[in-house]
C-alpha atoms as a PDB file:
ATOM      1  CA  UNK A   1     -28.769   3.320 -22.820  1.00  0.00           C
ATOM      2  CA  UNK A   2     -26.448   2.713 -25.928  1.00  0.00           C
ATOM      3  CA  UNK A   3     -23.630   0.245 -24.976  1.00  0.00           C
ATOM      4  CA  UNK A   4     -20.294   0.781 -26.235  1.00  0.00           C
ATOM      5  CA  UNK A   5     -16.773  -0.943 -26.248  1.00  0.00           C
ATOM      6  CA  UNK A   6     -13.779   0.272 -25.132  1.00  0.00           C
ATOM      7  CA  UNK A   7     -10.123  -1.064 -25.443  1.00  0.00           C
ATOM      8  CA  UNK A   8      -7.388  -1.581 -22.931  1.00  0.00           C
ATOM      9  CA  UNK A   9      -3.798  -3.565 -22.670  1.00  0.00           C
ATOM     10  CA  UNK A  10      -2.478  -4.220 -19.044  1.00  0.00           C
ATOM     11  CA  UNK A  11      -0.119  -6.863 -17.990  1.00  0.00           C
ATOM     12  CA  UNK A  12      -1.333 -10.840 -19.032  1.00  0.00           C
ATOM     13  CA  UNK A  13      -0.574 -11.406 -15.244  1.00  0.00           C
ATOM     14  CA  UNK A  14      -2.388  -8.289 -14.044  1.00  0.00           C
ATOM     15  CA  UNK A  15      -5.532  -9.230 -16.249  1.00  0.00           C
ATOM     16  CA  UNK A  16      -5.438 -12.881 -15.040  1.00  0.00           C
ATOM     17  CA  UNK A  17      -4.922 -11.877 -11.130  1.00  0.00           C
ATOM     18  CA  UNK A  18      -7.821  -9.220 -11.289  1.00  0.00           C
ATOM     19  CA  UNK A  19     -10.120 -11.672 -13.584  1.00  0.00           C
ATOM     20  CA  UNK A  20      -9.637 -14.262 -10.593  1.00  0.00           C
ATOM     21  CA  UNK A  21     -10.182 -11.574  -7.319  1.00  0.00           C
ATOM     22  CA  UNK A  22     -13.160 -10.179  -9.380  1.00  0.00           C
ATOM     23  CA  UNK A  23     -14.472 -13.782 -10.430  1.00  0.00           C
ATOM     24  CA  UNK A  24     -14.443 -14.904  -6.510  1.00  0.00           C
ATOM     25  CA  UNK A  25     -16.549 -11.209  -5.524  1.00  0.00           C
ATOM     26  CA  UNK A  26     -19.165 -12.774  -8.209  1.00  0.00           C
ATOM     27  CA  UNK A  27     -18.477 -10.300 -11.131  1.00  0.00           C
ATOM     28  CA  UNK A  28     -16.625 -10.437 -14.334  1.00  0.00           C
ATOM     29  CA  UNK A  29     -14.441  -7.793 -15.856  1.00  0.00           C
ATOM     30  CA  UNK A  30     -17.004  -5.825 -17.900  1.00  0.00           C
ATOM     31  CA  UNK A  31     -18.928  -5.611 -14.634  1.00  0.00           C
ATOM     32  CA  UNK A  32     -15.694  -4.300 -12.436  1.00  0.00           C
ATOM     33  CA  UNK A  33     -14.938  -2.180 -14.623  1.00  0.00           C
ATOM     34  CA  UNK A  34     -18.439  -0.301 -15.114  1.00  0.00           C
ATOM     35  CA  UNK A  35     -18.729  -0.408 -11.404  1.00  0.00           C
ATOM     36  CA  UNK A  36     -14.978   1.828 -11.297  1.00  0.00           C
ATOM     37  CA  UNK A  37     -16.507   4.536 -14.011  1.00  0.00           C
ATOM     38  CA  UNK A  38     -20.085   4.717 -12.047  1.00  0.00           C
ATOM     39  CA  UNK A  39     -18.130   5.414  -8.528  1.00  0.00           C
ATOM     40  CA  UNK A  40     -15.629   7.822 -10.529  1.00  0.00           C
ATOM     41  CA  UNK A  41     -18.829   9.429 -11.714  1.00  0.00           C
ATOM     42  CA  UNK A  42     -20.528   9.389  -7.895  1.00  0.00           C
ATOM     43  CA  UNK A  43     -17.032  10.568  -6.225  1.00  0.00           C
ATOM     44  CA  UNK A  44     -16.751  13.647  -9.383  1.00  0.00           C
ATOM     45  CA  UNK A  45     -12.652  11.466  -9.745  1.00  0.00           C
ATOM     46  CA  UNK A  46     -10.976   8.820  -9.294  1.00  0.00           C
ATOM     47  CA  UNK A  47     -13.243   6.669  -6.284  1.00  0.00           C
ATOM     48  CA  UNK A  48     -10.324   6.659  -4.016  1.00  0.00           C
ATOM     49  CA  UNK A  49      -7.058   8.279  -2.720  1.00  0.00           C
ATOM     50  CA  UNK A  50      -4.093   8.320  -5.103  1.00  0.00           C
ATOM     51  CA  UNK A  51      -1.236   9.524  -2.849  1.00  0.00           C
ATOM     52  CA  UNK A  52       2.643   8.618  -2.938  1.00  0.00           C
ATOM     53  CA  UNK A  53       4.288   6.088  -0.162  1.00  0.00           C
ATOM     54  CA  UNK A  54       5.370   9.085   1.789  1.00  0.00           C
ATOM     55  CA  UNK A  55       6.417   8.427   5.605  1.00  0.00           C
ATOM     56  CA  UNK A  56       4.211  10.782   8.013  1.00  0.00           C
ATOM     57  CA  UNK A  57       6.175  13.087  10.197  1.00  0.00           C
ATOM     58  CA  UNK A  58       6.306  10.534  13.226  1.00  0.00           C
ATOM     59  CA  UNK A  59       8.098   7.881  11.111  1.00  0.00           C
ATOM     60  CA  UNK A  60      10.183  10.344   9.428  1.00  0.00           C
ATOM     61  CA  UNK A  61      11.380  11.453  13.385  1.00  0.00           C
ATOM     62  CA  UNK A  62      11.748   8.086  14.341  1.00  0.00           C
ATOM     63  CA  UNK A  63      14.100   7.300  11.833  1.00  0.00           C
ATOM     64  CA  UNK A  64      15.865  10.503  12.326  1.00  0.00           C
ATOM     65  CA  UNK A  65      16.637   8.938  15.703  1.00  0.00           C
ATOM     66  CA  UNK A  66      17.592   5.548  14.588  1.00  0.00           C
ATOM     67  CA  UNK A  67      20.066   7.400  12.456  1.00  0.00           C
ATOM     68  CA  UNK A  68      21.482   9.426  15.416  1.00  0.00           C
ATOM     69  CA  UNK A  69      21.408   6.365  17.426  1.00  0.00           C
ATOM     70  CA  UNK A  70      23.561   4.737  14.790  1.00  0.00           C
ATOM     71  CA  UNK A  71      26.454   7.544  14.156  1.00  0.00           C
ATOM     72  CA  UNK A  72      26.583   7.271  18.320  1.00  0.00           C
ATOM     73  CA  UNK A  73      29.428   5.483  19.647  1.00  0.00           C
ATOM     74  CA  UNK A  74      28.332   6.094  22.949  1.00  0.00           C
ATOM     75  CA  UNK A  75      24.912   4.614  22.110  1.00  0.00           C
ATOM     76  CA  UNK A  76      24.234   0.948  24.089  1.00  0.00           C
ATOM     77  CA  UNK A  77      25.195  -1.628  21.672  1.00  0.00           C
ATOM     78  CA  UNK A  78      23.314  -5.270  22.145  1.00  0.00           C
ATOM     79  CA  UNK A  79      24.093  -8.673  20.845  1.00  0.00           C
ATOM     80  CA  UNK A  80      21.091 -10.251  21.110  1.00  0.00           C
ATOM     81  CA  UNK A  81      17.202  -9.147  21.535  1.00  0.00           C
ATOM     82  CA  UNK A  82      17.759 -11.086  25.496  1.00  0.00           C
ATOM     83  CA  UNK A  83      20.927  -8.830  26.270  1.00  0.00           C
ATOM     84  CA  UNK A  84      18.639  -6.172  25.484  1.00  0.00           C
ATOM     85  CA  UNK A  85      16.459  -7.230  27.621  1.00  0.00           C
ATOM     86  CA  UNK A  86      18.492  -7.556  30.543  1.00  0.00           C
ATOM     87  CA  UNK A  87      19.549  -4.532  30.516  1.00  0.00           C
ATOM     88  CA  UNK A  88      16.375  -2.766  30.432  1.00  0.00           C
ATOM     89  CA  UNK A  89      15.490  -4.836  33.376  1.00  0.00           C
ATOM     90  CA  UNK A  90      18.606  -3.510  35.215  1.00  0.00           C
END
């Protein structure tokens, strides 16, 4: 197999931070990064998920609820976590 180079710019910090987690797995940065493009090769894409931070739908109805709860005057106001407490054990 015929090696050939490739060039890449990232963040100084990025490079260093990566060089030093890759350094303490045992590899170097030539090696992480052929170990990326075989995986991307065994996987047919990119060797993991690639999704956006989006809330699933039982966060996104919780926090509906802690919205209600907050436009509520009638909702139970507390002072402290032990008030709180206190009343629930009431």
């Amino acid at each position: 197999m015929q090696n050939t180079s490739i060039t890449i710019r990232t963040d100084k910090e990025i490079k260093d931070r990566v060089k030093n987690l890759y350094a303490a797995l045992g590899m170097d940065l030539t090696t992480a990064v052929n170990v990326f493009f075989r995986q991307s090769l065994l996987h047919n894409g990119m060797p993991f998920e690639i999704t956006l931070d989006v809330p699933n739908s039982t966060t996104l109805a919780a926090l509906a609820e802690g919205d209600k709860m907050i436009n509520d005057p009638a909702a139970p106001r507390y002072s402290s976590v032990e008030a709180l407490f206190e009343d629930l054990m009431n």
